[in-house]
C-alpha atoms as a PDB file:
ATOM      1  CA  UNK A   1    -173.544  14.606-141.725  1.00  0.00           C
ATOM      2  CA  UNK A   2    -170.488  12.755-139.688  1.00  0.00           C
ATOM      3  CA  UNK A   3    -169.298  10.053-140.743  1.00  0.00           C
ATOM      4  CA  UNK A   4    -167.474   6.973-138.507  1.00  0.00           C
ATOM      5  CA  UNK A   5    -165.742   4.202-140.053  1.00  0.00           C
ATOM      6  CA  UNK A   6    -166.091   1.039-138.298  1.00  0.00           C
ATOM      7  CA  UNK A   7    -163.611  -2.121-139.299  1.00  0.00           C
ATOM      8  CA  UNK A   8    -165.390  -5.772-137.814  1.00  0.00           C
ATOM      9  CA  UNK A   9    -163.194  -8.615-137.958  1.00  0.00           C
ATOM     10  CA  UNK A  10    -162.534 -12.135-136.675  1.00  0.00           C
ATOM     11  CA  UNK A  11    -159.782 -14.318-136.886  1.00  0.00           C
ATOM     12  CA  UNK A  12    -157.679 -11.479-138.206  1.00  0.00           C
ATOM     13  CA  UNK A  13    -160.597 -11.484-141.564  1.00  0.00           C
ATOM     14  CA  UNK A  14    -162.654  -8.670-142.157  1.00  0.00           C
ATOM     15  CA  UNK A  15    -166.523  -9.615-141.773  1.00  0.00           C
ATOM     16  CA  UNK A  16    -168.958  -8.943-144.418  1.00  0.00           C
ATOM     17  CA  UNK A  17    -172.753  -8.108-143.413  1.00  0.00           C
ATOM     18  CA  UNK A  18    -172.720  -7.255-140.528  1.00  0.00           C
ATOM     19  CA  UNK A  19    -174.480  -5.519-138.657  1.00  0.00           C
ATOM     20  CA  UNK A  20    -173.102  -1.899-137.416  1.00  0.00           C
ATOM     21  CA  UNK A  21    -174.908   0.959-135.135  1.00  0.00           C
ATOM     22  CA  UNK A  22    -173.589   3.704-132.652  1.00  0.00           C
ATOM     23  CA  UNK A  23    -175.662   4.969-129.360  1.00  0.00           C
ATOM     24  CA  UNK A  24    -175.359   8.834-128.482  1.00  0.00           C
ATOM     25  CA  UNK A  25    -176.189   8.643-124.123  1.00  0.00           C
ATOM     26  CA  UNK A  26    -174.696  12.112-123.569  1.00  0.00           C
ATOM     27  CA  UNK A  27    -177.430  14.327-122.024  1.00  0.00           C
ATOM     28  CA  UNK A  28    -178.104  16.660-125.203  1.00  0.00           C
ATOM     29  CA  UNK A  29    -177.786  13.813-127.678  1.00  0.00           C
ATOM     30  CA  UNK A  30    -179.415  10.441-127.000  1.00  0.00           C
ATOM     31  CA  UNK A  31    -180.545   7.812-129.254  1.00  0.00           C
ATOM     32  CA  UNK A  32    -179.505   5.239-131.907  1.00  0.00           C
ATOM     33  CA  UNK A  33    -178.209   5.492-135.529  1.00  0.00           C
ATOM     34  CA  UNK A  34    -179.342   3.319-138.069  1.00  0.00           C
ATOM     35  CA  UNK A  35    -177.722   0.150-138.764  1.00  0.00           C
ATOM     36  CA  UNK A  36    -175.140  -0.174-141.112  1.00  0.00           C
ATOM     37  CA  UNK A  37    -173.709  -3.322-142.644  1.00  0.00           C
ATOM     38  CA  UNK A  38    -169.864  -4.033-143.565  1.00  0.00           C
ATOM     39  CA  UNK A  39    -169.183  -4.397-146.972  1.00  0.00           C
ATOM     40  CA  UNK A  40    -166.422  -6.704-148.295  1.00  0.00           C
ATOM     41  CA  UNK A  41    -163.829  -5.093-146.609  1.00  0.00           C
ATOM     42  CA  UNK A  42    -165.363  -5.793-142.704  1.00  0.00           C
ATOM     43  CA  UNK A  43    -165.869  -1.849-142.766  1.00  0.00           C
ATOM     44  CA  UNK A  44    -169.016   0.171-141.759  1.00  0.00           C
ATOM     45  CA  UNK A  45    -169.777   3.928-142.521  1.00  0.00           C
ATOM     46  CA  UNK A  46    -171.627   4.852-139.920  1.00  0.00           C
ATOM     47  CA  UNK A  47    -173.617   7.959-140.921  1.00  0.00           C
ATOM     48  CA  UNK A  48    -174.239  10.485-137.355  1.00  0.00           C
ATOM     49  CA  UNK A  49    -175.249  13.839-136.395  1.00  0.00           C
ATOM     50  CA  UNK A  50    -173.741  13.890-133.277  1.00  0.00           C
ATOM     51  CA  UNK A  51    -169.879  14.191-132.170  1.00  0.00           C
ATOM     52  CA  UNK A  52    -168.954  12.970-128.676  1.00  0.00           C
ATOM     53  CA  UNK A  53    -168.760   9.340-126.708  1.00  0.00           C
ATOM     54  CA  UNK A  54    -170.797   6.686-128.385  1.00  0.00           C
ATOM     55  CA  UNK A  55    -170.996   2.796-127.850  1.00  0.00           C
ATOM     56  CA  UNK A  56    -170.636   0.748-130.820  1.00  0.00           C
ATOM     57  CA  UNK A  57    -172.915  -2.218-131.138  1.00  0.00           C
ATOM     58  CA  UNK A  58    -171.981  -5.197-133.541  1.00  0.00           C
ATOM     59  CA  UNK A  59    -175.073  -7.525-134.485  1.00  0.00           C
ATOM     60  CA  UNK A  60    -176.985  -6.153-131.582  1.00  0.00           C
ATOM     61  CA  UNK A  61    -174.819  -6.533-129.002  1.00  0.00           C
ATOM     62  CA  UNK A  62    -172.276  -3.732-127.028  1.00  0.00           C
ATOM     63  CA  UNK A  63    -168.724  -3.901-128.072  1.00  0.00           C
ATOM     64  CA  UNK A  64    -167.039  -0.540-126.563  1.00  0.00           C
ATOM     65  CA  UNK A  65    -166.973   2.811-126.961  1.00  0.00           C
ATOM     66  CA  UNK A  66    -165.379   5.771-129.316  1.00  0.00           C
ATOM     67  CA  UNK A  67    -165.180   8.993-129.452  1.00  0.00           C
ATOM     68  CA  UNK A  68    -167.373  10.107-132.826  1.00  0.00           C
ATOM     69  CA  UNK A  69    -166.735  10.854-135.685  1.00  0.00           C
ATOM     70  CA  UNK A  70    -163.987   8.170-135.739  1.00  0.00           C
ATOM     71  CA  UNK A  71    -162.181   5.312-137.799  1.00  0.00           C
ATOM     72  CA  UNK A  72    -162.034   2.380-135.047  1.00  0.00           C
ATOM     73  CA  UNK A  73    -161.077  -1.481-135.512  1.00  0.00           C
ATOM     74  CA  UNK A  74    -163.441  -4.313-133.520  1.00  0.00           C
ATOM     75  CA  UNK A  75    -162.177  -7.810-133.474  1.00  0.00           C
ATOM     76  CA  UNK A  76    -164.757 -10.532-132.565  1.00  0.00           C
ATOM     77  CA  UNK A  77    -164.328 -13.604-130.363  1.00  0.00           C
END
């Protein structure tokens, strides 16, 4: 199991429970991860079988892209 370690923040603070999921769209591995929330710290482990380009979505909605397994920072409007 991969592991990618998201960081969620706004206003510079890191934001607890929220929500956290990657999409796989390359042509052998398609399909969603579970949602994960942020704990204290603003950061989610996202839990993947897959390595290669996924899009990061943040309480539903598409925030960019990373190349998995990763440790990425996401700062919120």
């Amino acid at each position: 199991m991969l592991i990618s370690q998201i960081k969620v923040y706004k206003n510079n603070k890191p934001l607890k429970g929220v929500s956290v999921s990657l999409e796989f769209t390359g042509f052998t591995q398609m399909g969603f991860t579970k949602r994960f929330l942020t704990n204290n710290e603003g950061i989610a482990y996202v839990e993947h079988s897959s390595r290669g380009r996924a899009n990061v979505y943040i309480n539903g909605s598409n925030v960019g892209s990373i190349y998995t397994p990763a440790e990425e920072s996401f700062y919120l409007v």
